[in-house]
C-alpha atoms as a PDB file:
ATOM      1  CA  UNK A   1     -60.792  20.401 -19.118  1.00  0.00           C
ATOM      2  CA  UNK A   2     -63.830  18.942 -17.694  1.00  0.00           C
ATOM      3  CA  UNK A   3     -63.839  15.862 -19.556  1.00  0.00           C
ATOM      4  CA  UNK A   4     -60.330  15.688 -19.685  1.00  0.00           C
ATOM      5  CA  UNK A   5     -60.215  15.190 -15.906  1.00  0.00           C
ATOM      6  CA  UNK A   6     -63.196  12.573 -15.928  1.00  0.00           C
ATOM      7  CA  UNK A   7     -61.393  10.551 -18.487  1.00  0.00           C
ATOM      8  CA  UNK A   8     -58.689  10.399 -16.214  1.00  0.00           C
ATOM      9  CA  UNK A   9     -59.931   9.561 -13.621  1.00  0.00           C
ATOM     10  CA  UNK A  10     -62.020   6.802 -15.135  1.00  0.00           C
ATOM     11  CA  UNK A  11     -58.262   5.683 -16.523  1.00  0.00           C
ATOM     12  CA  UNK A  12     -57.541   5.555 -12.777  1.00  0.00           C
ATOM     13  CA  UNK A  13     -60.429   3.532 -11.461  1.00  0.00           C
ATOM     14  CA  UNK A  14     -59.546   0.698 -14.529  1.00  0.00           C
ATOM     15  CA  UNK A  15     -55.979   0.582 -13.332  1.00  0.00           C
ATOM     16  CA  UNK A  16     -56.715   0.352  -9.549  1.00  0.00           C
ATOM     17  CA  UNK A  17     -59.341  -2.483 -10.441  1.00  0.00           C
ATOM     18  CA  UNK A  18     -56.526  -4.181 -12.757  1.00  0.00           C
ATOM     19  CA  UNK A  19     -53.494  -3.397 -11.323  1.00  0.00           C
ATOM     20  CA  UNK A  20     -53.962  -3.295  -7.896  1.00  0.00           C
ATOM     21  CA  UNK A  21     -56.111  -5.705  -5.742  1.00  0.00           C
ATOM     22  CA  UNK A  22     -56.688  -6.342  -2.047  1.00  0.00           C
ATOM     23  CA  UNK A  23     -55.220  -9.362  -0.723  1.00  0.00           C
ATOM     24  CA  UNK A  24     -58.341 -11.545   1.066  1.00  0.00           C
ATOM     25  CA  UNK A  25     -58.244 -11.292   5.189  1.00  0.00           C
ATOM     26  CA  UNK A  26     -57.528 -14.234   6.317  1.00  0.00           C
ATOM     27  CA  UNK A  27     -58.836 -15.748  10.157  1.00  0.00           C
ATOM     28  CA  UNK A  28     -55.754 -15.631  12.723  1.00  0.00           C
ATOM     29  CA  UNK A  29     -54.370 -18.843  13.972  1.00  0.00           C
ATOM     30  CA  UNK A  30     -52.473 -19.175  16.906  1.00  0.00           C
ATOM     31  CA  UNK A  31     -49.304 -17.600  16.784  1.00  0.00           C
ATOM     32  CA  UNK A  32     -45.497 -18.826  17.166  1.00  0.00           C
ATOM     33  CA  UNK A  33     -42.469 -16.793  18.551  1.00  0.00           C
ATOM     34  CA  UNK A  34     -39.619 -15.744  16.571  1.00  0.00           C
ATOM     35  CA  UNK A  35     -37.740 -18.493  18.299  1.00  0.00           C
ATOM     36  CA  UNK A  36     -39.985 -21.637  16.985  1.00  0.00           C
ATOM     37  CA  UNK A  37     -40.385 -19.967  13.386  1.00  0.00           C
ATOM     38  CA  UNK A  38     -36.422 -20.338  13.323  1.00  0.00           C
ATOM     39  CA  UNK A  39     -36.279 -23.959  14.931  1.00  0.00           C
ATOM     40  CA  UNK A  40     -39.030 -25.060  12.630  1.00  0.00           C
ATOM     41  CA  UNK A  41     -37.400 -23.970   8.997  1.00  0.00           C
ATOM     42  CA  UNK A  42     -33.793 -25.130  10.565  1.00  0.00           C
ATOM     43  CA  UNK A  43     -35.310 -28.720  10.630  1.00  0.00           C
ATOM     44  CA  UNK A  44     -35.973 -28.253   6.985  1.00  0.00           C
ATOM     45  CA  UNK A  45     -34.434 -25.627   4.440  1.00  0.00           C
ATOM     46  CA  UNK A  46     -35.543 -24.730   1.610  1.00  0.00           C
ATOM     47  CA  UNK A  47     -33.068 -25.166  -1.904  1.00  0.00           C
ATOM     48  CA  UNK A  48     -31.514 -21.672  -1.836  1.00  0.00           C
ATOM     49  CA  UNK A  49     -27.934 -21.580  -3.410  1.00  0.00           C
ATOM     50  CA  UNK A  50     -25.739 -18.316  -3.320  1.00  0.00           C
ATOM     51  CA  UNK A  51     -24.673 -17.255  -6.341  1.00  0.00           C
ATOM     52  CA  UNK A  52     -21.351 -18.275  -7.821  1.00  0.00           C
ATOM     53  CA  UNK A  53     -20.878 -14.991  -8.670  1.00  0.00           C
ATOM     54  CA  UNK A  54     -21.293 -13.521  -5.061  1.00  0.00           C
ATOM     55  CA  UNK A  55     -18.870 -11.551  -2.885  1.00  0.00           C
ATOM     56  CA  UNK A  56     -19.451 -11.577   1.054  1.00  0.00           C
ATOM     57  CA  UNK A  57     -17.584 -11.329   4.084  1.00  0.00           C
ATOM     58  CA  UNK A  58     -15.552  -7.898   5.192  1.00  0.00           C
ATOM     59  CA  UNK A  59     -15.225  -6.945   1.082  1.00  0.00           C
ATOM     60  CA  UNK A  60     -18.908  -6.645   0.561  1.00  0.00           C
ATOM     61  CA  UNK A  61     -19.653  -5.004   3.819  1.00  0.00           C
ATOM     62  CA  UNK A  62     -17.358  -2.424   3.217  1.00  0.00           C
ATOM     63  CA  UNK A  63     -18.639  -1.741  -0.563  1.00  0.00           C
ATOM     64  CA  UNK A  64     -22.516  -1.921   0.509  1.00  0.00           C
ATOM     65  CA  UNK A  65     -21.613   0.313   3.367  1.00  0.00           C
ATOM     66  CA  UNK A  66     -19.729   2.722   0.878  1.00  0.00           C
ATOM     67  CA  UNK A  67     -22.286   3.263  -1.722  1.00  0.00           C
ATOM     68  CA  UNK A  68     -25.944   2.904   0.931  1.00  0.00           C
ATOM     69  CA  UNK A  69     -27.921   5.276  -0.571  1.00  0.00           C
ATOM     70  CA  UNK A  70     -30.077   7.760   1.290  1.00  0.00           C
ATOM     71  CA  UNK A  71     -33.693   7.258   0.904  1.00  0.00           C
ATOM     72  CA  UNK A  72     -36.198   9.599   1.534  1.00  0.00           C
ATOM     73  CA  UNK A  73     -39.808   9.257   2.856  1.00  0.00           C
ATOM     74  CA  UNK A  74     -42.862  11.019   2.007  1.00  0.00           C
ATOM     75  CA  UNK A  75     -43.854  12.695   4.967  1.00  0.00           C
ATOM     76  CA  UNK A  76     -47.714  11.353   5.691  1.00  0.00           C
ATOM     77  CA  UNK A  77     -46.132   7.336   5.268  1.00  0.00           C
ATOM     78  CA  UNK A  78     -48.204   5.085   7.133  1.00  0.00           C
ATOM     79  CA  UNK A  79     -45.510   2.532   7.377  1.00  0.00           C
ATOM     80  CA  UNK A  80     -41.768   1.997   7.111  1.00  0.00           C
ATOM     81  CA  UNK A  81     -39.508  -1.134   6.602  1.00  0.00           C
ATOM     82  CA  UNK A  82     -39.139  -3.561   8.934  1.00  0.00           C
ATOM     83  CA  UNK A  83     -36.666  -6.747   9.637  1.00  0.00           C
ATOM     84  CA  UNK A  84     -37.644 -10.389   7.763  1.00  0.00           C
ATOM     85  CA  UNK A  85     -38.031 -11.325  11.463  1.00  0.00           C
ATOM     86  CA  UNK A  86     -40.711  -9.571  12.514  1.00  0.00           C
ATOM     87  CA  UNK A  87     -42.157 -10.502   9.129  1.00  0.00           C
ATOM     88  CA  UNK A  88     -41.688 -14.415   9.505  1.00  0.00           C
ATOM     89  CA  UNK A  89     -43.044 -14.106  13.277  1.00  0.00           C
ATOM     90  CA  UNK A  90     -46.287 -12.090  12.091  1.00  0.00           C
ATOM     91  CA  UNK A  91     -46.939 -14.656   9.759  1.00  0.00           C
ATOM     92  CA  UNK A  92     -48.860 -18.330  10.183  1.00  0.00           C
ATOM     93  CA  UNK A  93     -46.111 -20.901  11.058  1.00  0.00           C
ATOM     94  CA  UNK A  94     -48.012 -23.416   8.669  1.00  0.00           C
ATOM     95  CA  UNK A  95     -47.223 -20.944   5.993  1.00  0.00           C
ATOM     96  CA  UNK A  96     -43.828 -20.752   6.324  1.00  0.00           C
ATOM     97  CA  UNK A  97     -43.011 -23.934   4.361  1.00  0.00           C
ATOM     98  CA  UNK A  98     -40.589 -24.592   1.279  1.00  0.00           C
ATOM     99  CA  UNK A  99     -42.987 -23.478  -1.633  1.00  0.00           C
ATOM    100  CA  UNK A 100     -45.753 -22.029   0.407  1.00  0.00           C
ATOM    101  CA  UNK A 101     -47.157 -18.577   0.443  1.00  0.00           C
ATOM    102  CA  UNK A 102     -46.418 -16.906   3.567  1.00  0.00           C
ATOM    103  CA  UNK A 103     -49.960 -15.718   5.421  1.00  0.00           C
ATOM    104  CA  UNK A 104     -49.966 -12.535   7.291  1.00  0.00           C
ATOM    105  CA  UNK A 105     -51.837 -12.540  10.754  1.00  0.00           C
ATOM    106  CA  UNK A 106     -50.726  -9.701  12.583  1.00  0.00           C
ATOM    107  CA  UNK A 107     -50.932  -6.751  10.391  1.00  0.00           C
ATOM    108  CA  UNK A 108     -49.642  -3.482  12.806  1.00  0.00           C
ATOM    109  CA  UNK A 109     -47.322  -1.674  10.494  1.00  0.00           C
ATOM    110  CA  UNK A 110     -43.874  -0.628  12.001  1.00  0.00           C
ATOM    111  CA  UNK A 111     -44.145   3.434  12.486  1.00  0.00           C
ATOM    112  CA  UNK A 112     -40.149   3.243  13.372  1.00  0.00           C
ATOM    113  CA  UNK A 113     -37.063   4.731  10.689  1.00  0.00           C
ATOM    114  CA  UNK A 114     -34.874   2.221  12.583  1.00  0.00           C
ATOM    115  CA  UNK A 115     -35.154  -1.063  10.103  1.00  0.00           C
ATOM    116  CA  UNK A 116     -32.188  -2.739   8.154  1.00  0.00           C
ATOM    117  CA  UNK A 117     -31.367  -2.741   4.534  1.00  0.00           C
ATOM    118  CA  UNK A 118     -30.676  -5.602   3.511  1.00  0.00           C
ATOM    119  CA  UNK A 119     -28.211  -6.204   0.547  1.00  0.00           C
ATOM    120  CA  UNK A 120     -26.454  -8.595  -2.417  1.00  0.00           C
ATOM    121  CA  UNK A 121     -23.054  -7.883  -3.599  1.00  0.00           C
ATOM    122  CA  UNK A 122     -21.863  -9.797  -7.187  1.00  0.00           C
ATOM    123  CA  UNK A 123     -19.139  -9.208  -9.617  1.00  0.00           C
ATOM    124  CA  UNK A 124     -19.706  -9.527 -13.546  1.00  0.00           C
ATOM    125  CA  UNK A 125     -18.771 -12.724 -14.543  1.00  0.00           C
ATOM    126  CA  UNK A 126     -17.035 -11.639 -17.351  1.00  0.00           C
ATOM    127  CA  UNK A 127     -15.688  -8.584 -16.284  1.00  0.00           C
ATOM    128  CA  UNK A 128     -14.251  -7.752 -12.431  1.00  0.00           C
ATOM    129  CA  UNK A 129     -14.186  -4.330 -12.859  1.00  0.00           C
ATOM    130  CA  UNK A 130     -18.561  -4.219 -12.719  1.00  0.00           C
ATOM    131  CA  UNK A 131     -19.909  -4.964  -9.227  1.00  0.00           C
ATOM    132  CA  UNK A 132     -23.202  -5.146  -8.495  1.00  0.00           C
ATOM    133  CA  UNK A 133     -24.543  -4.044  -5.060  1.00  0.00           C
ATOM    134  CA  UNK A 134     -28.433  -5.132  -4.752  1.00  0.00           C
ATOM    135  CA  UNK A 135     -30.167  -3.283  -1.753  1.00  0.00           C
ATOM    136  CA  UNK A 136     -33.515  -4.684  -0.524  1.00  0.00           C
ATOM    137  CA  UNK A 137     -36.486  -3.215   2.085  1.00  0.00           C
ATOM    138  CA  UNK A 138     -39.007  -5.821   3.630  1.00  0.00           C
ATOM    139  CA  UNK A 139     -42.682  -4.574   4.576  1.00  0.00           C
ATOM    140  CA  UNK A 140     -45.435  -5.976   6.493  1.00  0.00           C
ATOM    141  CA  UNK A 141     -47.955  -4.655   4.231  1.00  0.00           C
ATOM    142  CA  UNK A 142     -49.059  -2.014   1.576  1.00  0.00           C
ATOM    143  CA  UNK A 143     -51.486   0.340   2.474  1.00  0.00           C
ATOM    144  CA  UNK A 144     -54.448   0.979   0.432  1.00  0.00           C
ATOM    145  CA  UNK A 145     -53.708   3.997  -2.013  1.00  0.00           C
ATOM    146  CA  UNK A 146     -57.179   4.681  -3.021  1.00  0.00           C
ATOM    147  CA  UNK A 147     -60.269   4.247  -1.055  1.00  0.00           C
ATOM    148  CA  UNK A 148     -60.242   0.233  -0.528  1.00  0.00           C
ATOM    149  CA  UNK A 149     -58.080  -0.529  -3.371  1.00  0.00           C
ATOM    150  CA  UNK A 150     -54.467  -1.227  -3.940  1.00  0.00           C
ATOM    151  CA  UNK A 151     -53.700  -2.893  -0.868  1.00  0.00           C
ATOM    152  CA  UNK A 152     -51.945  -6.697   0.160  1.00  0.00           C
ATOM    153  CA  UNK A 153     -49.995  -8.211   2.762  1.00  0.00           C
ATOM    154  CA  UNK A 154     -46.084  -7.965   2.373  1.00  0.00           C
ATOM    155  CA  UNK A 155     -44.126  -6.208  -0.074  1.00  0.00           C
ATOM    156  CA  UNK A 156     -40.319  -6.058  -1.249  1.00  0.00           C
ATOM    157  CA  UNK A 157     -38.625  -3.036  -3.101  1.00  0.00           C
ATOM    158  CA  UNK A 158     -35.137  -2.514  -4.325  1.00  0.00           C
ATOM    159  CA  UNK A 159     -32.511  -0.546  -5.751  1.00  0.00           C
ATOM    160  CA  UNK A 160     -29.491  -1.403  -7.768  1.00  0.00           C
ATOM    161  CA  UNK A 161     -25.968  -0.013  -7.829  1.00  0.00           C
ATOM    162  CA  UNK A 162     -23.291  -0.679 -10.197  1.00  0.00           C
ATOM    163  CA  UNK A 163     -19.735   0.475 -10.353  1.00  0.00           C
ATOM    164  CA  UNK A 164     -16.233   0.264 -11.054  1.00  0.00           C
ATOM    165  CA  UNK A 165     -13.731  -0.908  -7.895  1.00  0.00           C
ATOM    166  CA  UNK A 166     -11.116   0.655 -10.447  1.00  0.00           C
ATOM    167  CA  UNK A 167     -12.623   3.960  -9.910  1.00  0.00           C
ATOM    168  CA  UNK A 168     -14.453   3.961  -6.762  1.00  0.00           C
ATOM    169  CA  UNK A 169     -17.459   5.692  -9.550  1.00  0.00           C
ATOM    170  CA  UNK A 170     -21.015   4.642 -10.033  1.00  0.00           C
ATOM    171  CA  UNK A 171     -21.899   3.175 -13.002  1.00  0.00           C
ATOM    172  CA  UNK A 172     -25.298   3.458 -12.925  1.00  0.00           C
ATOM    173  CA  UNK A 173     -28.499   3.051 -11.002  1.00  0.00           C
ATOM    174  CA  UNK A 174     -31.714   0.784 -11.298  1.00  0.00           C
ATOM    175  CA  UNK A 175     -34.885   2.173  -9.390  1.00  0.00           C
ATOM    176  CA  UNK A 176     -37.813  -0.834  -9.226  1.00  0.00           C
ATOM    177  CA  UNK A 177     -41.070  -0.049  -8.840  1.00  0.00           C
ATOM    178  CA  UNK A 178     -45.012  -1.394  -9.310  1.00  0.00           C
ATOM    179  CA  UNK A 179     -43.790  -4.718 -11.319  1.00  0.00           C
ATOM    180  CA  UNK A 180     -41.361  -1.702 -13.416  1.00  0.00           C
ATOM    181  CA  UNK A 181     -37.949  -0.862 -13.246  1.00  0.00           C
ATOM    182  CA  UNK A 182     -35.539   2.076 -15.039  1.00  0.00           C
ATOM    183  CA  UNK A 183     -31.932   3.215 -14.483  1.00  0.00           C
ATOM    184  CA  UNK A 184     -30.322   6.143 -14.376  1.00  0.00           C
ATOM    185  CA  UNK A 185     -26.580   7.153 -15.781  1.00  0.00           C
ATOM    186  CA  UNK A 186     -23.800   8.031 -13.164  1.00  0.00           C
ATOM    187  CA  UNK A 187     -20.509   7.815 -15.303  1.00  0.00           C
ATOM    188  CA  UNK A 188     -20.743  11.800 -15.270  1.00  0.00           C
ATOM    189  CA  UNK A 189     -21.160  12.476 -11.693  1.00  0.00           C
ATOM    190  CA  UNK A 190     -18.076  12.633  -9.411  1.00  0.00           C
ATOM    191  CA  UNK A 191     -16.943   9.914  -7.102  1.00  0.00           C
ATOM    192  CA  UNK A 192     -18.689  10.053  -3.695  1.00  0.00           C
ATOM    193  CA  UNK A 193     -21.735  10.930  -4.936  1.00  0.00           C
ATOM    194  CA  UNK A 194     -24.601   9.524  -2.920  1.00  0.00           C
ATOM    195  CA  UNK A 195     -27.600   7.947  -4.741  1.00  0.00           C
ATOM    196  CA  UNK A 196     -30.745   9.066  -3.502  1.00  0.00           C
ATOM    197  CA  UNK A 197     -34.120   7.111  -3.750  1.00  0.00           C
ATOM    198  CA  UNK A 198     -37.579   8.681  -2.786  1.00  0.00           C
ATOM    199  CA  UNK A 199     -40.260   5.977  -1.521  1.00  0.00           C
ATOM    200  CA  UNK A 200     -43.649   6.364  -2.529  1.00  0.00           C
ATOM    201  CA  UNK A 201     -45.806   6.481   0.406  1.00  0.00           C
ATOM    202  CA  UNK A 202     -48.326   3.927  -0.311  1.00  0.00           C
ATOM    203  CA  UNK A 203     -46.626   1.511  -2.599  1.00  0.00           C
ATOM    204  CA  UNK A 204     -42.579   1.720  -1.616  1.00  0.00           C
ATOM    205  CA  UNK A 205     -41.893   1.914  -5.159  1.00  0.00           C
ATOM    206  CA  UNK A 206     -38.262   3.489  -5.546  1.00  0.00           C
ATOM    207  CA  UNK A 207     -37.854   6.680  -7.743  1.00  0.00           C
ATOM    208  CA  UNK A 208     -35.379   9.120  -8.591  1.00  0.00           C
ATOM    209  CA  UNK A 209     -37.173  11.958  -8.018  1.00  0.00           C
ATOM    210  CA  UNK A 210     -40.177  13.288  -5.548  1.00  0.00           C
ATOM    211  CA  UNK A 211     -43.613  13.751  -5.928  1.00  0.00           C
ATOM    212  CA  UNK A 212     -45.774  16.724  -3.836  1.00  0.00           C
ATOM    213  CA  UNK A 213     -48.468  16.589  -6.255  1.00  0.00           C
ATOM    214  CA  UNK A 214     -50.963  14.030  -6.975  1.00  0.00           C
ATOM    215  CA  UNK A 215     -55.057  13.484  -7.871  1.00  0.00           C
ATOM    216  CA  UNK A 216     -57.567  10.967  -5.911  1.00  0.00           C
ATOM    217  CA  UNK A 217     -57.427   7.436  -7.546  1.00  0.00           C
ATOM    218  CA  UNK A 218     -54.033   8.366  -9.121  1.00  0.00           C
ATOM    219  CA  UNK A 219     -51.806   7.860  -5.945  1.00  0.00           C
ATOM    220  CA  UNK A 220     -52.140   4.185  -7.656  1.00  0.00           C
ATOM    221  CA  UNK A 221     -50.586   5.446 -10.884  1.00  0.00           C
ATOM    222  CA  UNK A 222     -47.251   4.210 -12.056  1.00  0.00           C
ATOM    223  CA  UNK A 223     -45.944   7.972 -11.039  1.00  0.00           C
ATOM    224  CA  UNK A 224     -48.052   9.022  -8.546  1.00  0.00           C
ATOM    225  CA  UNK A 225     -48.121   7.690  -5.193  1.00  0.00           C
ATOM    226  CA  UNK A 226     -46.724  10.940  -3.179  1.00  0.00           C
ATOM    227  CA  UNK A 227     -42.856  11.183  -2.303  1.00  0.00           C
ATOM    228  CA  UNK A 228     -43.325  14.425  -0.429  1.00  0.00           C
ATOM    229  CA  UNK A 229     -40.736  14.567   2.516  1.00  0.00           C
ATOM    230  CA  UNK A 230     -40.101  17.145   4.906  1.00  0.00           C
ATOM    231  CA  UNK A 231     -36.682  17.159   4.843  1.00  0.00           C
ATOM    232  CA  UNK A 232     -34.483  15.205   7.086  1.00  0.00           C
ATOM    233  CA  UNK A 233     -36.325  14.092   9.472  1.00  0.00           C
ATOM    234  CA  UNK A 234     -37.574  12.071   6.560  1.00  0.00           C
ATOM    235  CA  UNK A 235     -34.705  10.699   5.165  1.00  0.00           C
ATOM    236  CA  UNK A 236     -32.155   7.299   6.459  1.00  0.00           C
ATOM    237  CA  UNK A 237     -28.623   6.900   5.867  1.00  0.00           C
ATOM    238  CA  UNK A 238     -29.350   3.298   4.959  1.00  0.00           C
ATOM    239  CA  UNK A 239     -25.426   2.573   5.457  1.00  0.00           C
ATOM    240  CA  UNK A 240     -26.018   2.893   9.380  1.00  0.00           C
ATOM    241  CA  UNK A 241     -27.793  -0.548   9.478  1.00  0.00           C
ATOM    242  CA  UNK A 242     -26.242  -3.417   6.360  1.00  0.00           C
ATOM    243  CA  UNK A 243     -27.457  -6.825   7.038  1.00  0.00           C
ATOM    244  CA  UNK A 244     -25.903  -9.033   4.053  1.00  0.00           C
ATOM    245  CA  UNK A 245     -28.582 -11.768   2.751  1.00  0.00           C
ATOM    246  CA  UNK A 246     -27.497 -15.381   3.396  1.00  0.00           C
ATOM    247  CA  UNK A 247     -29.414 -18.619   2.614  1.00  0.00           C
ATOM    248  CA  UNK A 248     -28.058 -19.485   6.154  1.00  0.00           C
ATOM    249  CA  UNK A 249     -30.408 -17.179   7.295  1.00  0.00           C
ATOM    250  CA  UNK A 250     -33.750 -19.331   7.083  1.00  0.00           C
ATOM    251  CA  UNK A 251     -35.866 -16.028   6.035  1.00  0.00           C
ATOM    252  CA  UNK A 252     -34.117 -15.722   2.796  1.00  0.00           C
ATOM    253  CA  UNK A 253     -33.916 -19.800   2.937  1.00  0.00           C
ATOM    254  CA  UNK A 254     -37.747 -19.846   2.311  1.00  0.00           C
ATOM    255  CA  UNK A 255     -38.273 -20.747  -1.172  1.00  0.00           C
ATOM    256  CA  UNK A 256     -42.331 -20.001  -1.359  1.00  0.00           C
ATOM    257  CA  UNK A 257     -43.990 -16.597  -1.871  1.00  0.00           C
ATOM    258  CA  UNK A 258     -43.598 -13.776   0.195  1.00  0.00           C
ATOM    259  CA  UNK A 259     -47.365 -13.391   0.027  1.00  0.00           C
ATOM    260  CA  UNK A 260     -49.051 -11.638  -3.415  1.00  0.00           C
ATOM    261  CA  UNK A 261     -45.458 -10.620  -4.100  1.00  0.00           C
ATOM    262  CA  UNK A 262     -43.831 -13.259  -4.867  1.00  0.00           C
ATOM    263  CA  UNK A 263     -40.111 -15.149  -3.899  1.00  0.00           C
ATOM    264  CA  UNK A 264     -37.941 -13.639  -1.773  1.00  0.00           C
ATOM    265  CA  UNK A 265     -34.649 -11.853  -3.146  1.00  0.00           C
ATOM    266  CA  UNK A 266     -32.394 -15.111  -3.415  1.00  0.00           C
ATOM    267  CA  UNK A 267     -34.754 -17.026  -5.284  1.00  0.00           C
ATOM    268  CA  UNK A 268     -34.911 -14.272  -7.875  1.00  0.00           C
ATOM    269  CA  UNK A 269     -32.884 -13.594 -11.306  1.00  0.00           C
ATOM    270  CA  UNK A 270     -30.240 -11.597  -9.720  1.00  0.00           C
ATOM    271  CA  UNK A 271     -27.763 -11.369 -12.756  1.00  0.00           C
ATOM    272  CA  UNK A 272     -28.351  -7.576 -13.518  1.00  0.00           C
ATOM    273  CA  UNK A 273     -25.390  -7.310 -16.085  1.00  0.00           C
ATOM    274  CA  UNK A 274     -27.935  -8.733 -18.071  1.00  0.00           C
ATOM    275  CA  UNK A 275     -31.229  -7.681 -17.819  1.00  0.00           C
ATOM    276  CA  UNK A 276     -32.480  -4.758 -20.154  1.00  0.00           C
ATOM    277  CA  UNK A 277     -31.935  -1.208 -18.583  1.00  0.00           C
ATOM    278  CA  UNK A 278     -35.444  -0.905 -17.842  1.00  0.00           C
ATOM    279  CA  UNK A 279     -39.429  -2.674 -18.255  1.00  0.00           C
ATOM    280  CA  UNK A 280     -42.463  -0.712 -18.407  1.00  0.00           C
ATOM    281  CA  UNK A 281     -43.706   0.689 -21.982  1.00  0.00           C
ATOM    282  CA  UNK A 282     -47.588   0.854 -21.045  1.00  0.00           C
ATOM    283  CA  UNK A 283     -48.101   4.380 -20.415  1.00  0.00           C
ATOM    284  CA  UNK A 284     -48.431   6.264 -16.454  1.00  0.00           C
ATOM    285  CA  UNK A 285     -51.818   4.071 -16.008  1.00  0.00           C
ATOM    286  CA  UNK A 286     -49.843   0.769 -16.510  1.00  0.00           C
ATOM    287  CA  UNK A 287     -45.759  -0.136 -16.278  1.00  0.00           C
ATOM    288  CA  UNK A 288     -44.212   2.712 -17.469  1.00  0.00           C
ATOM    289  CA  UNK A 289     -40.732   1.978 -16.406  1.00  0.00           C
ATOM    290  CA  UNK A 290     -38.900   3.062 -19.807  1.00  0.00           C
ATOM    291  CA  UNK A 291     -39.928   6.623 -19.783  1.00  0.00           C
ATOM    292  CA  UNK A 292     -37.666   7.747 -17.375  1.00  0.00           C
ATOM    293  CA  UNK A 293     -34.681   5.343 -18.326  1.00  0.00           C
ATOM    294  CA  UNK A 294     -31.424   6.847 -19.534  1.00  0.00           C
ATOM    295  CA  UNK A 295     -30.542   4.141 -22.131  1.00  0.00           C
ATOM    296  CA  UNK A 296     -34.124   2.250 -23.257  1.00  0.00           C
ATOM    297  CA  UNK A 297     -34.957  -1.421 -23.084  1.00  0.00           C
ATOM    298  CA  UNK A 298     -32.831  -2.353 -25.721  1.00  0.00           C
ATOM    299  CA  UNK A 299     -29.491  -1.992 -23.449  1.00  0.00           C
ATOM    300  CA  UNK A 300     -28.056  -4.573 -21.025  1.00  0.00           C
ATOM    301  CA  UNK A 301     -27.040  -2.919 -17.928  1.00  0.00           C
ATOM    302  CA  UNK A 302     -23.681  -5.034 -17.795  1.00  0.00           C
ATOM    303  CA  UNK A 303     -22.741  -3.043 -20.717  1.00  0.00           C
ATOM    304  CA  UNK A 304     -23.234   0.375 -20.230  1.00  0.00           C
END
């Protein structure tokens, strides 16, 4: 037992040293307003294009509103979601340029379950009876989840939704987390059923299940950052607060990195219908998406 539980946590230590690394400080220039972040990326907008496959307007809001699932927070977070404005104005203005890489300078983490979820609604191009509702959380940062380790400025989770406007019934749903993603099947549960998510305290990674249990070092494990709440004064009703994503909007306009991250959701592959119902066949200590995946990576989600 003994040298099981060194070897495991040695497994830890070379995934937190390959896997997750600290984003460098950076030294704090002077900072903007909200206001003349806004004015300064209206003067010059990045190339987003919606896609052709998008629904918006009253449609979409209703759907997204329909189908918000409730997500669940472990009960020691350190942080919680926050709006792309607060982001953009805690950032550098210089950063905030088409094809940059937004830089962080003030780092105080919101401590407040009031944020927006924002969200994506597309229809199958070959089929109208598959839509697509894409729900997306913005945070300042990500906490270290092991001693100094596993921490960086921004982050960006999501969850997926599919169903049938036929049927009012969920198709299925695709939980992303740590670079990973799986989905889950919902053709057998009845209609009105609410997805539920649980957030993993330190890395926001979205999962269908909780998590009370965990070791030191492997909070940074594909499964084990803790999703421990205390019931509902954990949880959101994330349909109480829908902002639709817009390239009119001049966050989502900005086509450069989001910090270690990466682009922001409109400047990422957003036709689900045909990405494989899950990535991740590494093992726990690496992206281990598959092993909780109802179909395997050989599936489309657009077909199941």
């Amino acid at each position: 037992m003994k040298k099981t539980t060194l070897f495991l946590l040695s497994c830890c230590s070379l995934l937190l040293l390959t896997q997750c690394q600290k984003a460098d400080e950076e030294m704090a220039p002077k900072m903007k307003n909200e206001t003349e972040v806004a004015a300064v990326a209206a003067v010059a907008p990045c190339a987003c294009s919606e896609s052709s496959t998008k629904i918006s307007g009253t449609t979409a809001q209703a759907w997204a509103t329909q189908f918000a699932p409730l997500i669940k927070f472990d009960r020691a977070s350190p942080d919680y979601p926050t709006t792309v404005e607060n982001i953009f104005a805690s950032s550098d203005p210089s950063s905030a340029v088409c094809g940059g890489k937004l830089v962080l300078v003030e780092r105080t983490v919101p401590r407040s379950k009031d944020f927006p979820t924002y969200f994506d609604v597309q229809v199958h191009p070959s089929d109208a009876d598959r839509i697509f509702i894409d729900y997306w959380w913005a945070y300042k940062r990500q906490e270290n989840c092991f001693s100094n380790l596993g921490g960086h400025d921004y982050d960006l989770e999501h969850v997926v939704i599919q169903f049938r406007p036929s049927t009012q019934r969920i198709i299925s749903v695709t939980y992303f987390q740590h670079g990973g993603y799986y989905t889950k099947d919902y053709r057998s549960k009845a209609a009105g059923t609410r997805v539920q998510a649980w957030v993993g305290k330190f890395a926001h990674g979205m999962y269908h299940f909780g998590s009370s249990i965990t070791l030191p070092g492997y909070e940074c494990a594909y499964w084990g950052d803790y999703r421990n709440p205390n019931g509902a004064q954990d949880e959101v009703l994330t349909g109480n607060r829908l902002v639709q994503m817009s390239c009119s909007a001049f966050e989502f306009n900005f086509s450069g990195n989001w910090g270690d991250p990466g682009k922001g959701p409109l400047f990422r592959d957003r036709s689900y219908w045909n990405f494989p119902a899950c990535s991740g066949t590494d093992g726990p200590f690496g992206q281990d998406g598959c092993s909780a995946c109802d179909f395997g990576n050989t599936k489309q989600i657009g077909t199941i």
